[in-house]
Protein backbone atom coordinates (compact mmCIF):
# COMPACT_ATOMS: atom_id res chain seq x y z
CA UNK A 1 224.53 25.52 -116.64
CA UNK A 2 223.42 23.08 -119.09
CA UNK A 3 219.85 22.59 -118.86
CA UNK A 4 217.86 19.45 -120.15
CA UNK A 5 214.59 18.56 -120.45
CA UNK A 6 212.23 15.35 -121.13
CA UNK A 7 210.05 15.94 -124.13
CA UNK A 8 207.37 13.77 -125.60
CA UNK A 9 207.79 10.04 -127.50
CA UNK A 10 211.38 9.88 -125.81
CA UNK A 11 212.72 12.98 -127.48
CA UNK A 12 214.87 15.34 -125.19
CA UNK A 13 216.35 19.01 -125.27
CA UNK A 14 219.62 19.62 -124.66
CA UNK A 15 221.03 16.35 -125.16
CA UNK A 16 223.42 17.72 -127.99
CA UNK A 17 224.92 20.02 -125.82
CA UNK A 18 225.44 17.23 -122.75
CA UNK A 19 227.05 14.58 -125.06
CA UNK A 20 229.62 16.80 -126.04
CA UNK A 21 230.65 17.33 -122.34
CA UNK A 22 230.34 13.62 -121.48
CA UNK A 23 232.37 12.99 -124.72
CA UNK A 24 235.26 15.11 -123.38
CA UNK A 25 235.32 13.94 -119.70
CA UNK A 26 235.34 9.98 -121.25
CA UNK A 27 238.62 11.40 -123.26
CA UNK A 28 240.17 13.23 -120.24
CA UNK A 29 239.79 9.72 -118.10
CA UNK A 30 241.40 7.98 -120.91
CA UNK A 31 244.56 9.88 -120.65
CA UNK A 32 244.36 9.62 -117.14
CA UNK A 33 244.29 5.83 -117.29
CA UNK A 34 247.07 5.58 -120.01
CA UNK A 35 248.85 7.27 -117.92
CA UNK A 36 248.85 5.06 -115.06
CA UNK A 37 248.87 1.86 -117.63
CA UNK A 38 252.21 3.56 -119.07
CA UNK A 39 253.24 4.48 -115.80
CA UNK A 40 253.36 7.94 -115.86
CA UNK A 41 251.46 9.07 -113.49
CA UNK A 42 253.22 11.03 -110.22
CA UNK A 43 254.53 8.02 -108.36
CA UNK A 44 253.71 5.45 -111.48
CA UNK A 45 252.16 2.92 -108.41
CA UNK A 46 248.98 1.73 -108.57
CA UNK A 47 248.56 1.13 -105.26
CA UNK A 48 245.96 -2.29 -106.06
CA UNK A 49 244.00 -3.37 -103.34
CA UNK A 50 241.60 -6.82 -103.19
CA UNK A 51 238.28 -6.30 -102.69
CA UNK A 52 235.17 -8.26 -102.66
CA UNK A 53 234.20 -7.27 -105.83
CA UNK A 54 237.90 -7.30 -107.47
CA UNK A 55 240.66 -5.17 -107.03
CA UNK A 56 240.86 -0.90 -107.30
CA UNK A 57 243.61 0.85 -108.00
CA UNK A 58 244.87 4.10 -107.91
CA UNK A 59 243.75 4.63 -111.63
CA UNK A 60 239.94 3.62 -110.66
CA UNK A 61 240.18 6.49 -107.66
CA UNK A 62 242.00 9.23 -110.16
CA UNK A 63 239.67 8.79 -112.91
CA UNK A 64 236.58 8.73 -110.90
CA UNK A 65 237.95 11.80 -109.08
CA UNK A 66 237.91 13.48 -112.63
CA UNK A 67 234.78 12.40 -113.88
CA UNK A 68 232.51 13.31 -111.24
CA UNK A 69 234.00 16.33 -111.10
CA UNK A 70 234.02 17.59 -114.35
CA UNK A 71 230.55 16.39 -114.83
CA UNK A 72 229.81 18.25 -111.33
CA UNK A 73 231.42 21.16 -112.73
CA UNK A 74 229.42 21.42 -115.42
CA UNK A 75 226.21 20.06 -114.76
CA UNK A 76 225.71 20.49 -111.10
CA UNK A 77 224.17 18.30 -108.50
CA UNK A 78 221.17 19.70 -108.27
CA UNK A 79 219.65 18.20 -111.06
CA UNK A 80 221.17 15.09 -111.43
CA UNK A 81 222.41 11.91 -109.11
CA UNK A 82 225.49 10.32 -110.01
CA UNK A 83 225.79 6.41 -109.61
CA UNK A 84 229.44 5.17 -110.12
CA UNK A 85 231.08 2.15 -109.31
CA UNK A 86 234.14 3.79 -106.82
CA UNK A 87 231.65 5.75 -104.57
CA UNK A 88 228.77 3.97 -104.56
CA UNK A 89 229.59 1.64 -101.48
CA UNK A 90 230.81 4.84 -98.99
CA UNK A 91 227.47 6.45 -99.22
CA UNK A 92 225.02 6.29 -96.70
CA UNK A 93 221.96 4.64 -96.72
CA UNK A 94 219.58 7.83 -97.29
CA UNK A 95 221.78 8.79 -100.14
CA UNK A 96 221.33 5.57 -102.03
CA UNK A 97 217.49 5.93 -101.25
CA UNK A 98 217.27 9.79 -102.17
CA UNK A 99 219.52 8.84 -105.61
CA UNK A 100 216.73 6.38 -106.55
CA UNK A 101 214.83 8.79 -106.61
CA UNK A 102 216.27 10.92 -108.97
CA UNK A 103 214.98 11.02 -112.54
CA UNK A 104 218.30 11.70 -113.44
CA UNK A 105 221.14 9.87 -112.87
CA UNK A 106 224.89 9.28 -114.28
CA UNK A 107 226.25 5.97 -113.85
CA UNK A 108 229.52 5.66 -113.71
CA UNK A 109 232.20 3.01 -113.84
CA UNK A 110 235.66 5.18 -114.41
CA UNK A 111 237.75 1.29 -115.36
CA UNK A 112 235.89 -1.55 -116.81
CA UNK A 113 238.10 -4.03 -116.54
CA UNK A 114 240.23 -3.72 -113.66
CA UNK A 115 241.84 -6.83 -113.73
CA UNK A 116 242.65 -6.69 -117.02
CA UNK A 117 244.52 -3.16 -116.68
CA UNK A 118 246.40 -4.58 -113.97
CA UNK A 119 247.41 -7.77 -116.41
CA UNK A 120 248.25 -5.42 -119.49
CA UNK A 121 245.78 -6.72 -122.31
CA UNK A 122 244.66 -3.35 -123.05
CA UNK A 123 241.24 -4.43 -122.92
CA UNK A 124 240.03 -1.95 -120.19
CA UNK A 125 237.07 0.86 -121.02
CA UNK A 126 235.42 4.03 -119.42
CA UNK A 127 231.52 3.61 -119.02
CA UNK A 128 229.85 6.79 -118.64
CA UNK A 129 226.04 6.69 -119.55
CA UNK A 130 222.98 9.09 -118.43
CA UNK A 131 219.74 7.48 -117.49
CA UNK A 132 216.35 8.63 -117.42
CA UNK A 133 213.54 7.14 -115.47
CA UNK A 134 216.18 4.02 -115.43
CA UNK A 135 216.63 3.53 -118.95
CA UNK A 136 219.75 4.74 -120.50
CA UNK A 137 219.32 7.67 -123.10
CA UNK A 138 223.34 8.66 -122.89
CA UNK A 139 226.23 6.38 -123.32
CA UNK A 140 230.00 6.81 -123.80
CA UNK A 141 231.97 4.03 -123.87
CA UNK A 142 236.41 4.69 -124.25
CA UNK A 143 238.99 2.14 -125.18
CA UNK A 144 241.46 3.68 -124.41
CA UNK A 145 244.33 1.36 -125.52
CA UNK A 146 242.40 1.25 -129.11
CA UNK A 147 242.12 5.09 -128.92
CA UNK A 148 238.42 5.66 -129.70
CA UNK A 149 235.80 6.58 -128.15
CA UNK A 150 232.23 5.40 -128.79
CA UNK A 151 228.77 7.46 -128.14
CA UNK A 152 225.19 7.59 -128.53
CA UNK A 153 221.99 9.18 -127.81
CA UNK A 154 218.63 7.74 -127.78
CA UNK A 155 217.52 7.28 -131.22
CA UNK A 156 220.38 9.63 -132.74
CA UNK A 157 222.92 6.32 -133.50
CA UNK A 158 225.79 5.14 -132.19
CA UNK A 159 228.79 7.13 -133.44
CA UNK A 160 233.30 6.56 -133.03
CA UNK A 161 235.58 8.93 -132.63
CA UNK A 162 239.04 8.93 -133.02
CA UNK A 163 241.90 10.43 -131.14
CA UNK A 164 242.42 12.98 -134.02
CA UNK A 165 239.26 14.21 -134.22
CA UNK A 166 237.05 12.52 -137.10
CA UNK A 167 233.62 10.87 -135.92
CA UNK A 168 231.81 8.08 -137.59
CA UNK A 169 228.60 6.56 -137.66
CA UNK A 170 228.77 2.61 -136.83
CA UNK A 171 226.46 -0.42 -137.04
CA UNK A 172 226.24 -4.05 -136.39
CA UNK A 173 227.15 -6.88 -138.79
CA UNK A 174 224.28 -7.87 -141.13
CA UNK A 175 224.59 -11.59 -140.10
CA UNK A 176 221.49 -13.34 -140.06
CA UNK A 177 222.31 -17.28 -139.25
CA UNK A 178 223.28 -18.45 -135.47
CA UNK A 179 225.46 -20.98 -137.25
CA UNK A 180 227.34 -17.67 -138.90
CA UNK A 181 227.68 -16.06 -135.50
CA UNK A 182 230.36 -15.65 -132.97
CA UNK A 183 230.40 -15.33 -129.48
CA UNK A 184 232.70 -12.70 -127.09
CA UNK A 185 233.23 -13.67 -123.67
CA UNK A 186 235.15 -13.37 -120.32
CA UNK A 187 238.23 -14.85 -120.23
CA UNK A 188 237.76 -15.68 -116.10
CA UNK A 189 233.91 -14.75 -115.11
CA UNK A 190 232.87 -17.84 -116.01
CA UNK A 191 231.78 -20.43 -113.78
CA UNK A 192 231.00 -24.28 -114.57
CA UNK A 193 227.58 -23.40 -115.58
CA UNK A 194 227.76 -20.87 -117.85
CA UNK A 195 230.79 -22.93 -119.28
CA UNK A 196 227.84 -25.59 -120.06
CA UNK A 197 226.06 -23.19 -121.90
CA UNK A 198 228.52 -22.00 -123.92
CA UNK A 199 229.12 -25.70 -125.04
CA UNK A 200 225.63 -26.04 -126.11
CA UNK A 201 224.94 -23.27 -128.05
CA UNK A 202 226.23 -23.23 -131.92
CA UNK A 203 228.50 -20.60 -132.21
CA UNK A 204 230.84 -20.15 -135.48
CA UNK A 205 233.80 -18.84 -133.59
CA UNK A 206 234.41 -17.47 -129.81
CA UNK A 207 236.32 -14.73 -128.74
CA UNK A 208 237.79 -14.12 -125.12
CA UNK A 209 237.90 -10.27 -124.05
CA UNK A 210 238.07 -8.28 -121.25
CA UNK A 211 235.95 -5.59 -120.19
CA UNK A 212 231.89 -5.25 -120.78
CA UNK A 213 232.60 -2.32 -122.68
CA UNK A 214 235.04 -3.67 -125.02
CA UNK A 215 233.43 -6.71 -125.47
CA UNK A 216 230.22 -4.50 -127.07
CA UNK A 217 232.68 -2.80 -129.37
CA UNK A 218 233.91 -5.83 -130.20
CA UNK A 219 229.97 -6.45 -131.82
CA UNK A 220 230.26 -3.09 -132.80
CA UNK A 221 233.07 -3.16 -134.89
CA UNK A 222 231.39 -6.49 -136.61
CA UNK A 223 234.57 -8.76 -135.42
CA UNK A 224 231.73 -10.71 -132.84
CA UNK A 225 227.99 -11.05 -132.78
CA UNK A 226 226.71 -12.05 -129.44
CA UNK A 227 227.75 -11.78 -125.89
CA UNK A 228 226.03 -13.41 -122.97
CA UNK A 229 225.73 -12.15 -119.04
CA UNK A 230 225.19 -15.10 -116.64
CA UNK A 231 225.20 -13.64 -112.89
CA UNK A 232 226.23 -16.66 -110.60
CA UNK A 233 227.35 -16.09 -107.06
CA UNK A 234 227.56 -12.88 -108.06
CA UNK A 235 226.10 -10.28 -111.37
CA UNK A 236 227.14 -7.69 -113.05
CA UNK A 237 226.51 -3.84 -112.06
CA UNK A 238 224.41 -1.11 -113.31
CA UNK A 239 227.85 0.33 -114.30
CA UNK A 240 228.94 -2.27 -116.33
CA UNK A 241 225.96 -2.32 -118.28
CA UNK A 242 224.56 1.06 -118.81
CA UNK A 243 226.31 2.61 -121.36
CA UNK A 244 227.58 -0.45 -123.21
CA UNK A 245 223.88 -1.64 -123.55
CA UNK A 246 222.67 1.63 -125.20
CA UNK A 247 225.94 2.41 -128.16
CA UNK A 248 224.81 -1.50 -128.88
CA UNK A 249 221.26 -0.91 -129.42
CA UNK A 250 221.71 2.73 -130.98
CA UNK A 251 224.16 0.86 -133.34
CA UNK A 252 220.79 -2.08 -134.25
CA UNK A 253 221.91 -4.29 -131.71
CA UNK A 254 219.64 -5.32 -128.43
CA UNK A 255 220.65 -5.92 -124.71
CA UNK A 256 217.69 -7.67 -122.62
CA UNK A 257 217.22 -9.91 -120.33
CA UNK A 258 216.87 -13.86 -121.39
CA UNK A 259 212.98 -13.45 -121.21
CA UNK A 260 212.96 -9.97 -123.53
CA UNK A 261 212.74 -7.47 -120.63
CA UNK A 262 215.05 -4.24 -120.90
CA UNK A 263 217.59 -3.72 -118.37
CA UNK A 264 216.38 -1.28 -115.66
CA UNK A 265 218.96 0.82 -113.61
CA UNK A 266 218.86 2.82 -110.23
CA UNK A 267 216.39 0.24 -108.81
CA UNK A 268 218.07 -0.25 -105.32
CA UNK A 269 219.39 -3.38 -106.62
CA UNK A 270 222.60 -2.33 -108.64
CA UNK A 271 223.07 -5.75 -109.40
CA UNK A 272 221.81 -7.29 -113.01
CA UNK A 273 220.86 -10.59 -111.68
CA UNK A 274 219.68 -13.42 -114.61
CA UNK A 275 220.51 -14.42 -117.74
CA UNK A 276 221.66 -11.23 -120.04
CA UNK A 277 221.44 -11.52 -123.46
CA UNK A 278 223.62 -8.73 -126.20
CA UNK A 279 223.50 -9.02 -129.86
CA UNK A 280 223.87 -8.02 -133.38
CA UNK A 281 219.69 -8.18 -132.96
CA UNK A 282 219.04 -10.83 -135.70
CA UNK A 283 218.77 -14.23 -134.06
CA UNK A 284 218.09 -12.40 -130.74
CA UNK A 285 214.91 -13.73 -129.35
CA UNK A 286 215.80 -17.34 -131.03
CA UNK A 287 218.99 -16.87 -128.80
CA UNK A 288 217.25 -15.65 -125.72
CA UNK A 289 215.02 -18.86 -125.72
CA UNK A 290 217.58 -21.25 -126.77
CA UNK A 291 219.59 -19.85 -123.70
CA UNK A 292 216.50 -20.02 -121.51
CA UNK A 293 215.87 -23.89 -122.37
CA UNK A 294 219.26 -24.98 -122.47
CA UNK A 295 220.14 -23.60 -118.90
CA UNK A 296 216.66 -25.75 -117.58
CA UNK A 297 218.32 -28.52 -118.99
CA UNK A 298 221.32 -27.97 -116.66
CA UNK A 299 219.44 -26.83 -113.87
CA UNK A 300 217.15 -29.55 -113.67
């Protein structure tokens, strides 16, 4: 069994050892999921069903099946909680208090982008991060239609791999000017307000994209700069911001809140309520507080 331990000024043993098993459970749910996208898998059906939240399908189920238990498998239970998006609901209410509680968690969401795997754009991801004390320290993020896979640990950089093997280090663009910048957004998760914003704020170009995870590729691989979070009737997860938030900042990005604040996960709220702000890190606070005034403007 793997073991890991928290050492001083955010430095931690064993971390090696535990990326390289979270880097080959993100490529086994890949397959699994290109599978079902191909139709491949044993009945090819993916059995969708409507929930609050969006739909699941079968896909969501089989990959989380495989995740948690190769990570399980290897890593125990003992030691760690595990947070993802397909089991989270079903467990009882002593669970989700005892897994706050844990220092360490996995958070999990086995198909970012649901809707968008059902619609064939390809723009669907696996999110599998490790967080300590609530901040992410972990992250693999898998596109699988693009197949690559991207990873980080805290302070080691943000790193792709390909399907064949060969792993590169990979950074943010170097633009510097918010009238050189451009935007990547949701194609439907927008409502009339965060439609306003948009409007307001000077973007060069904007891109539409899928899933949370793809979108901070999309910044990754320099082809956008900025992507904003604005929960309405609903917010965003802890899963769908977890692992995406740290390859960004490991790769010179940031991912905070409007007002500067890091992200915190495992709270008891798994919701990301607020204004969420993810960039290429060099107009970031001028961003944040552009955001911040222009939204008092519409909400006054």
């Amino acid at each position: 069994m793997v073991v890991l331990k928290s050492l001083s000024n955010d430095r931690y043993e064993g971390l090696e050892e535990i990326v390289a098993i979270a880097r080959s459970v993100g490529w086994g749910a890949a397959k699994i999921l290109r599978s079902y996208y191909r139709g491949n898998s044993n009945d090819g059906n993916l059995e969708i069903q409507e929930k609050k939240d969006g739909p699941v399908t079968a896909a969501d189920v089989a990959a989380n099946h495989y995740i948690l238990e190769e990570l399980q498998a290897s890593l125990g239970t003992q030691d760690f909680g595990y947070l993802s998006e397909e089991t989270y609901k079903s467990l009882s209410e002593q669970t989700q208090e005892s897994l706050q509680q844990q220092p360490w968690v996995w958070i999990i969401d086995p198909l970012d982008g649901t809707r968008d795997f059902i619609e064939r754009t390809g723009e669907y991801a696996v999110h599998i991060a490790l967080a300590h004390q609530g901040r992410p320290i972990l992250a693999v993020v898998a596109w699988p239609e693009a197949e690559k896979l991207y990873y980080a640990t805290l302070g080691g950089g943000t790193f792709v791999e390909t399907s064949d093997g060969v792993t590169t280090p990979i950074r943010v663009s170097e633009r510097n000017a918010i009238a050189d910048l451009s935007l990547v957004a949701s194609r439907t998760h927008r409502d009339e307000r965060f439609n306003q914003l948009l409007r307001q704020l000077p973007f060069k170009e904007k891109h539409y994209v899928g899933s949370v995870g793809c979108k901070i590729v999309t910044i990754i691989e320099q082809k956008a700069d900025v992507y904003i979070s604005l929960s309405g009737k609903s917010a965003p997860k802890d899963w769908d911001m977890a692992a995406p938030e740290l390859i960004l900042r490991e790769a010179g990005g940031q991912f905070t809140h409007f007002d500067g604040t890091p992200l915190l996960y495992n709270q008891g709220d798994i919701n990301q309520w607020g204004g969420v702000m993810a960039s290429n890190g060099h107009c970031h606070s001028t961003l944040c507080t552009q955001a911040s005034e222009i939204l008092a403007q519409i909400d006054s």
